[in-house]
Protein backbone atom coordinates (compact mmCIF):
# COMPACT_ATOMS: atom_id res chain seq x y z
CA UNK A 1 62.75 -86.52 -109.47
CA UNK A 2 66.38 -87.17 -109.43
CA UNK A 3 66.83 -87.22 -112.86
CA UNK A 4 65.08 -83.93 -113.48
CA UNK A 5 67.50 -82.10 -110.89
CA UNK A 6 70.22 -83.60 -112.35
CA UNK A 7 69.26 -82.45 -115.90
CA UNK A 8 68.84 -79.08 -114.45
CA UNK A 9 71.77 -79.05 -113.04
CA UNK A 10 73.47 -80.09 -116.51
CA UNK A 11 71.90 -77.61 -118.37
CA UNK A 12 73.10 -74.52 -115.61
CA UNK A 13 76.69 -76.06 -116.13
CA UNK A 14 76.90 -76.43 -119.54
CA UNK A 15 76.32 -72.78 -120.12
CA UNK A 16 78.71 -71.79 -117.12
CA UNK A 17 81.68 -74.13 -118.97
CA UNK A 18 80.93 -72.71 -122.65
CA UNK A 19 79.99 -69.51 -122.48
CA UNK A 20 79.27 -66.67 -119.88
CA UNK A 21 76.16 -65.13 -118.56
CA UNK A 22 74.56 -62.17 -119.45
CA UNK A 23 71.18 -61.70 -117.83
CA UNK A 24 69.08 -63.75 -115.57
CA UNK A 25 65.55 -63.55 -114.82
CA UNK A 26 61.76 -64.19 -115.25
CA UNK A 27 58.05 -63.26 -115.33
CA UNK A 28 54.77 -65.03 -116.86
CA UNK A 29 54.11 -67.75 -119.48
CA UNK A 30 50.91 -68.20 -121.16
CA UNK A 31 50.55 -71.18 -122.74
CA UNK A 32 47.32 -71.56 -125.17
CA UNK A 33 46.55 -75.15 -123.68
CA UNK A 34 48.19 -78.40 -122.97
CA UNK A 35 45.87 -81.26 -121.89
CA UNK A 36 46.29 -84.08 -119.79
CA UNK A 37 47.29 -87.54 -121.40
CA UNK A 38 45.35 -86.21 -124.73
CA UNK A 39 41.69 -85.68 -122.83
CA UNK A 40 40.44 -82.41 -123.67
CA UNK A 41 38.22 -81.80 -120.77
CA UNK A 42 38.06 -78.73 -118.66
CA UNK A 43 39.26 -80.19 -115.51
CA UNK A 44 42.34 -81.96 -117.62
CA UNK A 45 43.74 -78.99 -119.04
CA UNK A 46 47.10 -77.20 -117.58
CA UNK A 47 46.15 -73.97 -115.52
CA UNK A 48 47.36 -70.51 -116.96
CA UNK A 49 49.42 -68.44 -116.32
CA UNK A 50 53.05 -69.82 -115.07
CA UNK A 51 55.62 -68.36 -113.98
CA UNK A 52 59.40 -68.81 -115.08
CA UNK A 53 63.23 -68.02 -114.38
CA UNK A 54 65.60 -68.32 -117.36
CA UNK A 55 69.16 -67.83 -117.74
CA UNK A 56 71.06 -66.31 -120.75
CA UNK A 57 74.12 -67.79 -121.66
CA UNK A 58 76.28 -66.02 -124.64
CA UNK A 59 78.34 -68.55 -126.52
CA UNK A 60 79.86 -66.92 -129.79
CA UNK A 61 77.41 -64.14 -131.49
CA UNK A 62 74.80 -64.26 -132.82
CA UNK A 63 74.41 -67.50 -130.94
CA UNK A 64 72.95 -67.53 -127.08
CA UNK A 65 71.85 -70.33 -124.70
CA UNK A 66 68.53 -70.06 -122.85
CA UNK A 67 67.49 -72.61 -120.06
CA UNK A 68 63.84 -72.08 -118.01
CA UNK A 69 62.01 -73.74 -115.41
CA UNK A 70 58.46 -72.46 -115.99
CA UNK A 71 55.11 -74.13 -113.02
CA UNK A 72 52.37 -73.90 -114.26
CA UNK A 73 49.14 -72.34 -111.93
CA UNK A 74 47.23 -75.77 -110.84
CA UNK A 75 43.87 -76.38 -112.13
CA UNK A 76 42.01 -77.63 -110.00
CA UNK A 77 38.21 -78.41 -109.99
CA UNK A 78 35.46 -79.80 -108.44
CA UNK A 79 32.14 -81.42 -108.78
CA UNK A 80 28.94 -82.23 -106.61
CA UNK A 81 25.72 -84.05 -107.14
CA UNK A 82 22.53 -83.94 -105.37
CA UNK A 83 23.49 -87.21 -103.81
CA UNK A 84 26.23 -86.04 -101.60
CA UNK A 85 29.28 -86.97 -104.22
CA UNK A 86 32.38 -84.72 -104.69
CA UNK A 87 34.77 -85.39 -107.11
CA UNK A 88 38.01 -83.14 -106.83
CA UNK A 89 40.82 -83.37 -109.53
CA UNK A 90 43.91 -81.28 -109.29
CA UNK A 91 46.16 -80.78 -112.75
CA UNK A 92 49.97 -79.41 -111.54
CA UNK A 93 52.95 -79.11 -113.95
CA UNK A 94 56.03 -77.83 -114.59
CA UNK A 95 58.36 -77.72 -117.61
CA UNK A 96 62.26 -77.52 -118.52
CA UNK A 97 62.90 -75.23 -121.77
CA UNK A 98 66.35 -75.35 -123.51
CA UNK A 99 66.46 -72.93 -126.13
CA UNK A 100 69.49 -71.93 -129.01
CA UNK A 101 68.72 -68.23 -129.92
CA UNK A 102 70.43 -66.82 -132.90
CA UNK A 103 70.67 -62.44 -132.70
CA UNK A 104 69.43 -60.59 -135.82
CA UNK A 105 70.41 -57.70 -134.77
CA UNK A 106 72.81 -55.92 -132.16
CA UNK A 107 71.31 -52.82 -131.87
CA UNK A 108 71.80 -50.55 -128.16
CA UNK A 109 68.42 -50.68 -127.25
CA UNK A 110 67.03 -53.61 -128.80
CA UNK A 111 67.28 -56.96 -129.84
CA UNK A 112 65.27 -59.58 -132.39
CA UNK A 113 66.30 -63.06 -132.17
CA UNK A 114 65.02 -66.76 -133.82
CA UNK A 115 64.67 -69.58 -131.36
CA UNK A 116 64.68 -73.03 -131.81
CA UNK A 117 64.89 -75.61 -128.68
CA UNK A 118 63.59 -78.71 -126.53
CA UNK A 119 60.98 -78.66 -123.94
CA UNK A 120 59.97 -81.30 -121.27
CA UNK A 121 56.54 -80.64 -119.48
CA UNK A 122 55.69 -82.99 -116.81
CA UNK A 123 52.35 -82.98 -115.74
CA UNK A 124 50.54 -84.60 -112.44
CA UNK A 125 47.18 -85.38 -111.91
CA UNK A 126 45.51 -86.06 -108.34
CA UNK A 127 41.65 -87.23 -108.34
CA UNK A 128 39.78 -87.43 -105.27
CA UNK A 129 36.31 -89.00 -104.49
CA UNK A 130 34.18 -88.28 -101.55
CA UNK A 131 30.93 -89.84 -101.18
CA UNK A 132 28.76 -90.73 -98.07
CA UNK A 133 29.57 -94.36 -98.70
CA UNK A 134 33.29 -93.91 -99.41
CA UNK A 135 36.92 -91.46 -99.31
CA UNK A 136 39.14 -92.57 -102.06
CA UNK A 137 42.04 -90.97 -104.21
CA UNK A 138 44.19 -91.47 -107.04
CA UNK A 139 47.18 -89.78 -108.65
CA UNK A 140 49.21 -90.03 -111.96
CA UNK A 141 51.54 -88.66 -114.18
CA UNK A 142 52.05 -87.68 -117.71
CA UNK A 143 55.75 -86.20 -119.37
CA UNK A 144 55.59 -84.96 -122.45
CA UNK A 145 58.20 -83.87 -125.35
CA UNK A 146 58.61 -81.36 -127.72
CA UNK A 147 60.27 -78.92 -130.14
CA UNK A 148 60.25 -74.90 -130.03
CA UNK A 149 60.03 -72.80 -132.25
CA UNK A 150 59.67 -69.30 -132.23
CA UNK A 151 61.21 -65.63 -131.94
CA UNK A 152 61.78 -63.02 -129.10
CA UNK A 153 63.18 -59.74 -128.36
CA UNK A 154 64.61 -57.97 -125.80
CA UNK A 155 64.09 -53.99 -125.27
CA UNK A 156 66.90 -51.89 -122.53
CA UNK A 157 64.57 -50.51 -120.58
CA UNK A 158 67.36 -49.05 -118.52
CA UNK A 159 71.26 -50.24 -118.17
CA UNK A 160 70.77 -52.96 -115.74
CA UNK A 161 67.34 -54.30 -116.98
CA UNK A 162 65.97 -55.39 -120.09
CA UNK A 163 62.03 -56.14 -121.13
CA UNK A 164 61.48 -59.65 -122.65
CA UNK A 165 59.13 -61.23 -124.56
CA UNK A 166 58.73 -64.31 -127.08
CA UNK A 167 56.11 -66.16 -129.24
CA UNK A 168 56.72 -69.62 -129.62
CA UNK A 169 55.01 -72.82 -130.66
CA UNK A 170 56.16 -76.26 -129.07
CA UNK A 171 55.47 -79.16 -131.43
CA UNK A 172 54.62 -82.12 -129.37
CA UNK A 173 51.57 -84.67 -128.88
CA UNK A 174 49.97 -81.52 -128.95
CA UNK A 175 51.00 -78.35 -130.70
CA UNK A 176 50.95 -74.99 -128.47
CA UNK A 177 50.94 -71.39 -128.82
CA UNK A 178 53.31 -69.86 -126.05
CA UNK A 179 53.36 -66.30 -125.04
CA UNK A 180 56.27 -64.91 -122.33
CA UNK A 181 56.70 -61.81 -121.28
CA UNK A 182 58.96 -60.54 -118.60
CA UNK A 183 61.94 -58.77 -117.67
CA UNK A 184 66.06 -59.59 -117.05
CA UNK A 185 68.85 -58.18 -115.21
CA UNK A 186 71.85 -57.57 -117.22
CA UNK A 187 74.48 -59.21 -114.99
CA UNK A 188 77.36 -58.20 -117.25
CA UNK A 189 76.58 -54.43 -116.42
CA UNK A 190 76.32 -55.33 -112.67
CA UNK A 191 79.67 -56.92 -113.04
CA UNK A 192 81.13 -53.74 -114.54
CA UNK A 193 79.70 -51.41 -112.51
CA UNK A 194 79.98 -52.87 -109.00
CA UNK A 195 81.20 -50.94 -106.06
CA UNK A 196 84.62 -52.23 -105.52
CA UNK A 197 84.56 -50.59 -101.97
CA UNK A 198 81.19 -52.66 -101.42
């Protein structure tokens, strides 16, 4: 856990040190299906939706930096028998996104950009037995690596805020289709237009 802070934490400051922030903020991730340790069973696979915050870092145009923290809803199932048994497993996850996006355009209103980037996902698994003979549970965990690739937008849906979306596929163990969709404050505007009397 302490190295995962701490790579947060690296990530946040090497934007802050190279570059400036523009917008900050989040919304939903979809992602198609990621499933535990390679077992594609209904009660391994990562619950949908998640939610996400992201940071956007400008370096140099057309270049920007993109870190994202994105937890995953937690699957969890269970199943009974006539006998009396109950098994109960619980899928949780989160991910770390680090994402280079290079601007096709610089329009007023809207943006296209390619993206290209690392993700982590690191996935836990807690199984539980209950049965009139016996209580017993188990837990592991599961981290797994992998490459974006994708494009996004972003559409000024008024001077402070923009809309956000992006398609991606992460090529890992197993490749995924990733949908976002959300929206980000333009903290550059903010900056400009605060109330110095405030």
């Amino acid at each position: 856990m302490n190295r995962i802070l701490t790579l947060t934490a690296a990530l946040l400051l090497s934007g802050s040190l190279f570059g400036q922030i523009t917008k900050v903020g989040g919304g939903l991730f979809y992602n198609a299906g990621y499933y535990y340790n390679n077992e594609a069973f209904d009660d391994h696979k990562l619950g949908n939706p998640a939610i996400f915050l992201t940071g956007i870092y400008e370096l140099n145009l057309p270049f920007h930096i993109a870190p994202r923290i994105s937890v995953h809803m937690p699957n969890i199932q269970t199943l009974e028998d006539a006998d009396g048994m109950s098994i109960r497993t619980a899928v949780n996850a989160f991910s770390l996104d680090l994402d280079a996006h290079y601007v096709f355009n610089y329009l007023d209103r809207f943006e296209i950009y390619g993206l290209a980037g690392l993700n982590m996902l690191f996935a836990r698994r807690s199984t539980e037995y209950d049965t009139p003979n016996f209580n017993e549970s188990f837990r592991d965990s599961n981290t797994s690596a992998g490459l974006n690739l994708g494009v996004g937008s972003y559409m000024k849906v008024a001077e402070q805020l923009d809309l956000y979306g992006e398609v991606k596929f992460i090529v890992a163990s197993q490749v995924q289709f990733a949908a976002t969709l959300g929206l980000l404050l333009n903290v550059q505007w903010l900056a400009r237009n605060e109330d110095p009397g405030f």
